[in-house]
Structure formats: structure tokens, C-alpha cells
Protein backbone atom coordinates (compact mmCIF):
# COMPACT_ATOMS: atom_id res chain seq x y z
CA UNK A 1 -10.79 -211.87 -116.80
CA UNK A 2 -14.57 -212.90 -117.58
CA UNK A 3 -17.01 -214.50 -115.49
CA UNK A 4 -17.91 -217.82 -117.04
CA UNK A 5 -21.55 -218.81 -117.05
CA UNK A 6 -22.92 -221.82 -114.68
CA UNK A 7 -23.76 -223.35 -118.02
CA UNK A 8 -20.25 -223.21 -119.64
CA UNK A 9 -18.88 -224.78 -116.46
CA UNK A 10 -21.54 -227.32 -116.35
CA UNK A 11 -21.19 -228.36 -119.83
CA UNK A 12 -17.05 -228.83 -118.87
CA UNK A 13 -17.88 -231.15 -116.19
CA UNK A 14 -20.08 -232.92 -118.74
CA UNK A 15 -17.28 -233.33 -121.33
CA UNK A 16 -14.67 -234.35 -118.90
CA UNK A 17 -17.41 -236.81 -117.64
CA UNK A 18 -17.84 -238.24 -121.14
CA UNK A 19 -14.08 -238.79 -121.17
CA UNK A 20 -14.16 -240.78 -118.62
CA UNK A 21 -16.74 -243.00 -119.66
CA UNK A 22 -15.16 -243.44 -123.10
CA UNK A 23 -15.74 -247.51 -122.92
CA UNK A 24 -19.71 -246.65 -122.72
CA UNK A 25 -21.48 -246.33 -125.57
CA UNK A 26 -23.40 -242.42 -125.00
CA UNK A 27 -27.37 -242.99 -124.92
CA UNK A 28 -28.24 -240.96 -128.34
CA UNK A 29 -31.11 -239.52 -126.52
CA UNK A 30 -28.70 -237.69 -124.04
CA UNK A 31 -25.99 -236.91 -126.19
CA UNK A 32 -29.05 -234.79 -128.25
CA UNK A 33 -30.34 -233.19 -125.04
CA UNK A 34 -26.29 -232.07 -123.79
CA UNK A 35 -25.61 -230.76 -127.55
CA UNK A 36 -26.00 -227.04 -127.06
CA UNK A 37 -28.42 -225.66 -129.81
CA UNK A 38 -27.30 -222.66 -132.02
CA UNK A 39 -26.78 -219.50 -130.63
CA UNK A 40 -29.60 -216.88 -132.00
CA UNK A 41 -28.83 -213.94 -134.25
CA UNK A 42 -27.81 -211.24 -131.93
CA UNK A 43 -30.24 -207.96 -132.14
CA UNK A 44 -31.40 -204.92 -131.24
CA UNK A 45 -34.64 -205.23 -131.93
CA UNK A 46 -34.60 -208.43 -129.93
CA UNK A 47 -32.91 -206.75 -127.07
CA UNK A 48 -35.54 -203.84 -127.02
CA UNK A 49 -38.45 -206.06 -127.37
CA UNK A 50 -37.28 -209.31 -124.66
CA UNK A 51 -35.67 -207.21 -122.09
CA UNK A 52 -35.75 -204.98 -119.11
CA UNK A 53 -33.14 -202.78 -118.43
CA UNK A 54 -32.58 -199.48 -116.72
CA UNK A 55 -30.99 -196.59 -119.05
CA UNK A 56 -28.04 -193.91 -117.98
CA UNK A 57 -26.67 -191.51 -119.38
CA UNK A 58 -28.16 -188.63 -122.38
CA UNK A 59 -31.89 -189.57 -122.69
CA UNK A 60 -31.91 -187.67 -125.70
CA UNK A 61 -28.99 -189.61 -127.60
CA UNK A 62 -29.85 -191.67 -130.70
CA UNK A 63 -26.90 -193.69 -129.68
CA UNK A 64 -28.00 -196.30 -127.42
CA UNK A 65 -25.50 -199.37 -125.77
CA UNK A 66 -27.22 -202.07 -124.25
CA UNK A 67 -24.91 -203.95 -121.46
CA UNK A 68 -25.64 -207.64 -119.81
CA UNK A 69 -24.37 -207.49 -116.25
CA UNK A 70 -24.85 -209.97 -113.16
CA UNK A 71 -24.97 -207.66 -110.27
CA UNK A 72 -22.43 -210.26 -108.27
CA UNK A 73 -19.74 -209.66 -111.23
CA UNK A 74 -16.90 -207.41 -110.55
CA UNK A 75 -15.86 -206.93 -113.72
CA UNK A 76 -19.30 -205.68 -114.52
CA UNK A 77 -18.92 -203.10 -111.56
CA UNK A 78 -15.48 -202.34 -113.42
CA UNK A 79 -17.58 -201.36 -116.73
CA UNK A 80 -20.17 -199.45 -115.09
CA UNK A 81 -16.79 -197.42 -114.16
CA UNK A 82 -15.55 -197.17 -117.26
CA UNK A 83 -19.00 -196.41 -118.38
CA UNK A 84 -19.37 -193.20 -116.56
CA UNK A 85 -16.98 -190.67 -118.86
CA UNK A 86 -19.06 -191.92 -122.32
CA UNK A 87 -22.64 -190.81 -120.55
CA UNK A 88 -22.83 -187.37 -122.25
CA UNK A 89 -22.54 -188.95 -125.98
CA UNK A 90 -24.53 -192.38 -125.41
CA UNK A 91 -27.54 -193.60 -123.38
CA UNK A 92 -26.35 -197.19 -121.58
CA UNK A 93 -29.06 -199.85 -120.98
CA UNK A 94 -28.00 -202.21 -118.22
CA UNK A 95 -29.51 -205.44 -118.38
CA UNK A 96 -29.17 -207.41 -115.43
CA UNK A 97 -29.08 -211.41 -115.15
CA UNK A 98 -28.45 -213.98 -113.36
CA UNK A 99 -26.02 -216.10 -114.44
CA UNK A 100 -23.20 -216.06 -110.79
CA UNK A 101 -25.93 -217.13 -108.41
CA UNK A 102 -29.22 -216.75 -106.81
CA UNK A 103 -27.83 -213.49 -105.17
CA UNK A 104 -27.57 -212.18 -108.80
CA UNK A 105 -31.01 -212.30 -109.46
CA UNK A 106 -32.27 -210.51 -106.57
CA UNK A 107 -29.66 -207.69 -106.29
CA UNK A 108 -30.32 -207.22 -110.08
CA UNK A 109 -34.53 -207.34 -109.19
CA UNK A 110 -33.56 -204.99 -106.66
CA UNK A 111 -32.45 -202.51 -108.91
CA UNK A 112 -34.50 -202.90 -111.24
CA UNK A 113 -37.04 -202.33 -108.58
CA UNK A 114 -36.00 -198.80 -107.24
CA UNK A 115 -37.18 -195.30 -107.45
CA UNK A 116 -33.58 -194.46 -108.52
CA UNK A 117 -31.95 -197.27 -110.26
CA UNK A 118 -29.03 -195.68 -111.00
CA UNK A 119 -28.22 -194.88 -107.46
CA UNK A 120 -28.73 -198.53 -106.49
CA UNK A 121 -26.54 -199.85 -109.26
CA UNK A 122 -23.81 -197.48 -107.62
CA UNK A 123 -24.00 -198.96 -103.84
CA UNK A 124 -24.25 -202.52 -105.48
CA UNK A 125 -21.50 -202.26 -107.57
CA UNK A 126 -19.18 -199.99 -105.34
CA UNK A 127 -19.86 -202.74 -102.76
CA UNK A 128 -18.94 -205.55 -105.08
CA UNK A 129 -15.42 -203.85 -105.98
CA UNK A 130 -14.80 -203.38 -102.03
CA UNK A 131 -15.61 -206.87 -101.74
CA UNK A 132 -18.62 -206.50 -99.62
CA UNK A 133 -21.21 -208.38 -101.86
CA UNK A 134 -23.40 -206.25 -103.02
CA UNK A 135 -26.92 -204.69 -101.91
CA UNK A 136 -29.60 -206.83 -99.72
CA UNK A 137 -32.18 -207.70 -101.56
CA UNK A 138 -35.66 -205.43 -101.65
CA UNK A 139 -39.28 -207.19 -100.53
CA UNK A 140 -41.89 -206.68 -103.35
CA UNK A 141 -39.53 -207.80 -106.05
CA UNK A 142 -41.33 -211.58 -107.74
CA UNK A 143 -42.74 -209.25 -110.54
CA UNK A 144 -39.09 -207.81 -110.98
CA UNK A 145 -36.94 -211.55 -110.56
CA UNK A 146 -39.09 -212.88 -113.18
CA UNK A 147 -38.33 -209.70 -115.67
CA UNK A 148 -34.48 -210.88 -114.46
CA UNK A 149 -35.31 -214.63 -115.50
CA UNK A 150 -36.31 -213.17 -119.07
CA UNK A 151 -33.37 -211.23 -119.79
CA UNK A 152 -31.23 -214.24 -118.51
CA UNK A 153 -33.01 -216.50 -120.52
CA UNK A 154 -32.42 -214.23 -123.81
CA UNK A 155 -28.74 -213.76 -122.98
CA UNK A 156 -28.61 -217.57 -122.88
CA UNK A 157 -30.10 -217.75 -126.12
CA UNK A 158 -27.75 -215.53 -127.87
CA UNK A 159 -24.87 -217.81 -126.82
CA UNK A 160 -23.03 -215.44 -124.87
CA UNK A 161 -20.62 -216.75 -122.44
CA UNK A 162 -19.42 -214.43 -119.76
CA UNK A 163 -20.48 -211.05 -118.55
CA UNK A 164 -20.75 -208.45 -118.63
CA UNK A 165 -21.50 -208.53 -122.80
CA UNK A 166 -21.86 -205.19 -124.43
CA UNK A 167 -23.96 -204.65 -127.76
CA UNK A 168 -24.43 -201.71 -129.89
CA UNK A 169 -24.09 -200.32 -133.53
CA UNK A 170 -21.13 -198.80 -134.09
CA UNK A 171 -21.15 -194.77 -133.80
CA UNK A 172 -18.91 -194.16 -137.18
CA UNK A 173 -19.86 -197.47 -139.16
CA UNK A 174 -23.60 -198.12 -137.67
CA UNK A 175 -22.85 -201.77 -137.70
CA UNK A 176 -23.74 -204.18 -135.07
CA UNK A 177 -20.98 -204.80 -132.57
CA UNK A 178 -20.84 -207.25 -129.42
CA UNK A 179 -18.28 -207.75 -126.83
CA UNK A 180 -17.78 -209.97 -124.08
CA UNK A 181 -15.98 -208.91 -120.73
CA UNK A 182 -15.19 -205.29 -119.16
CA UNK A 183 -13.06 -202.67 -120.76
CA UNK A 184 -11.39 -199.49 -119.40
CA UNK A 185 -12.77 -196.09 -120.75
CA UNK A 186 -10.52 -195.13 -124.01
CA UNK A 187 -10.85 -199.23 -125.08
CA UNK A 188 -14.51 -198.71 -124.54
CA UNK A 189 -15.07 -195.23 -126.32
CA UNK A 190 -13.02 -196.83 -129.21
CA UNK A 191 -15.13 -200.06 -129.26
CA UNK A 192 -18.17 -197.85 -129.65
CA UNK A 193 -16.81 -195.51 -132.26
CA UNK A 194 -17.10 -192.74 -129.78
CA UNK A 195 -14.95 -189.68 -128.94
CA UNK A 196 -12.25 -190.07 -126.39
CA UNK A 197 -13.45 -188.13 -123.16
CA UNK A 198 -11.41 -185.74 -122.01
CA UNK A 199 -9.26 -186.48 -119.02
């Protein structure tokens, strides 16, 4: 199960609004504005150049997998699990936004923010799977939220609807590959053209 963006579920409300109002001629200049504009080509180069992320995992790799997480998203903390076995054959670049609520922002400034983001990411996202949501927020962190508000702002742009959203180029093929939602290790390592860790 995905998270849906704020912005999916707004623009639902919207359409079922416009059914209802079916005997009203739609003003054209707000029936422009709700029209969602086209998505951007996803890239890496974009991602490398309009984000801030922290990386984990083999610093020397030349495999690198960039993941959008909110750090209120379970299903993100799930990935981060799954994550964990690929680390020796891939660097991972999470990406956090804030898409859930203002809580997402912070917690993912937060980590963002720390001496050992890693570490953080753990508590936050072990708390988030025990139901306990997530890490309190660090002081010190405007320069941080606003680095947040980018990344949110490109993962908006690309079109993506739920989190977390994994991109990479494929291991074996070296094509471009996207996903939307969490995955358990071997689906993962597959996904990514890497090898099956051992169990």
C-alpha cells in the first residue's frame, strides 16, 4: 500500500466537486489553473543537481539508487529495511520530502541536519514502524526545511504520486528505472538488477 500525496487527494476532492456542479458552466480560467501540467522527464542528472539527500551504503560503488521518502511514511521505513542487505553492492541516496504533513518536513530536516544521518534515519524510522511517530524535530534546521521544500518541489515535478519512489539505472541493462511504493529485499535486488543477498 502507497502513501498518496496531499495533491492527488486534493485534486479527487476537486473532481468529485466538479461532479457535483455539473449544471455550472467551469470558469475556463480555473479549469486551466486545476489541469495538472506534464510531469518532467525523470533524471539523474536532475536528481544530483536539485536535491539533497544523505547516502548509505559502499561509498565507493558506481552504482548509485536514489530513494524519495517522507520521514512520516511507514512504508518508507519498510524500504529502508529492505534496503539494508543491498548496502555492500550499491550506495542509496535518501531524499526526504514532505508530502504526509508538516511533521514530514522537519523529521526529514532533522536528519538531514545530523552529525550521523544514518543513525537518525534508524530511530525515525524504527519509531514510525512501532507506531511512535517518529523523531522530534532538531532547532537550527530553516537552512535544512528549505533544502526539504526543494526536493519536494522536484518530486512534485516529476509527477510522482506516492512514496517512497525509487530511481536508478539498472545494474545489468544501465537503463533508467523508477518505482513507486516499498518492496521487500529479493523484489528490490531484482528491481535493481542486483545480486540476491545471501540469507
Amino acid at each position: 500500500m502507497n502513501i498518496l500525496k496531499p495533491v492527488a487527494i486534493a485534486a479527487a476532492l476537486a473532481a468529485s466537486l466538479l461532479l457535483t456542479a455539473c449544471d455550472k458552466t467551469p470558469d475556463p480560467a480555473a479549469a486551466a489553473a486545476a489541469a495538472k501540467a506534464a510531469p518532467a522527464p525523470v533524471t539523474i542528472d536532475a536528481i544530483k543537481a536539485e536535491t539533497t539527500g544523505f547516502t548509505v551504503g559502499s561509498p565507493m560503488s558506481v552504482r548509485t539508487v536514489y530513494v524519495f521518502f517522507d520521514a512520516q511514511c511507514p512504508h518508507c521505513a519498510a524500504l529502508w529495511n529492505s534496503a539494508k542487505p543491498l548496502k555492500s553492492q550499491t550506495k542509496f541516496v535518501w531524499i526526504p520530502v514532505g508530502v504526509i504533513n508538516k511533521a514530514s518536513t522537519t523529521q526529514g530536516a532533522t536528519i538531514l541536519s545530523s552529525k550521523d544521518p544514518s543513525a537518525t534515519m534508524e530511530e525515525n524510522e524504527t519509531s514510525i514502524l512501532s507506531k511512535q511517530g517518529g523523531i522530534s524535530a532538531g532547532s537550527g534546521i530553516d537552512d535544512m526545511v528549505a533544502k526539504v521544500g526543494k526536493n519536494t518541489e522536484l518530486f512534485n515535478k516529476f509527477g510522482f504520486e506516492s512514496i517512497p519512489t525509487v530511481v536508478a539505472l539498472h545494474a545489468q541493462t544501465g537503463l533508467l528505472v523508477k518505482k513507486e511504493g516499498s518492496m521487500p529485499t529479493p523484489e528490490l535486488a531484482n528491481f535493481l538488477g542486483l545480486a540476491q543477498p545471501a540469507q
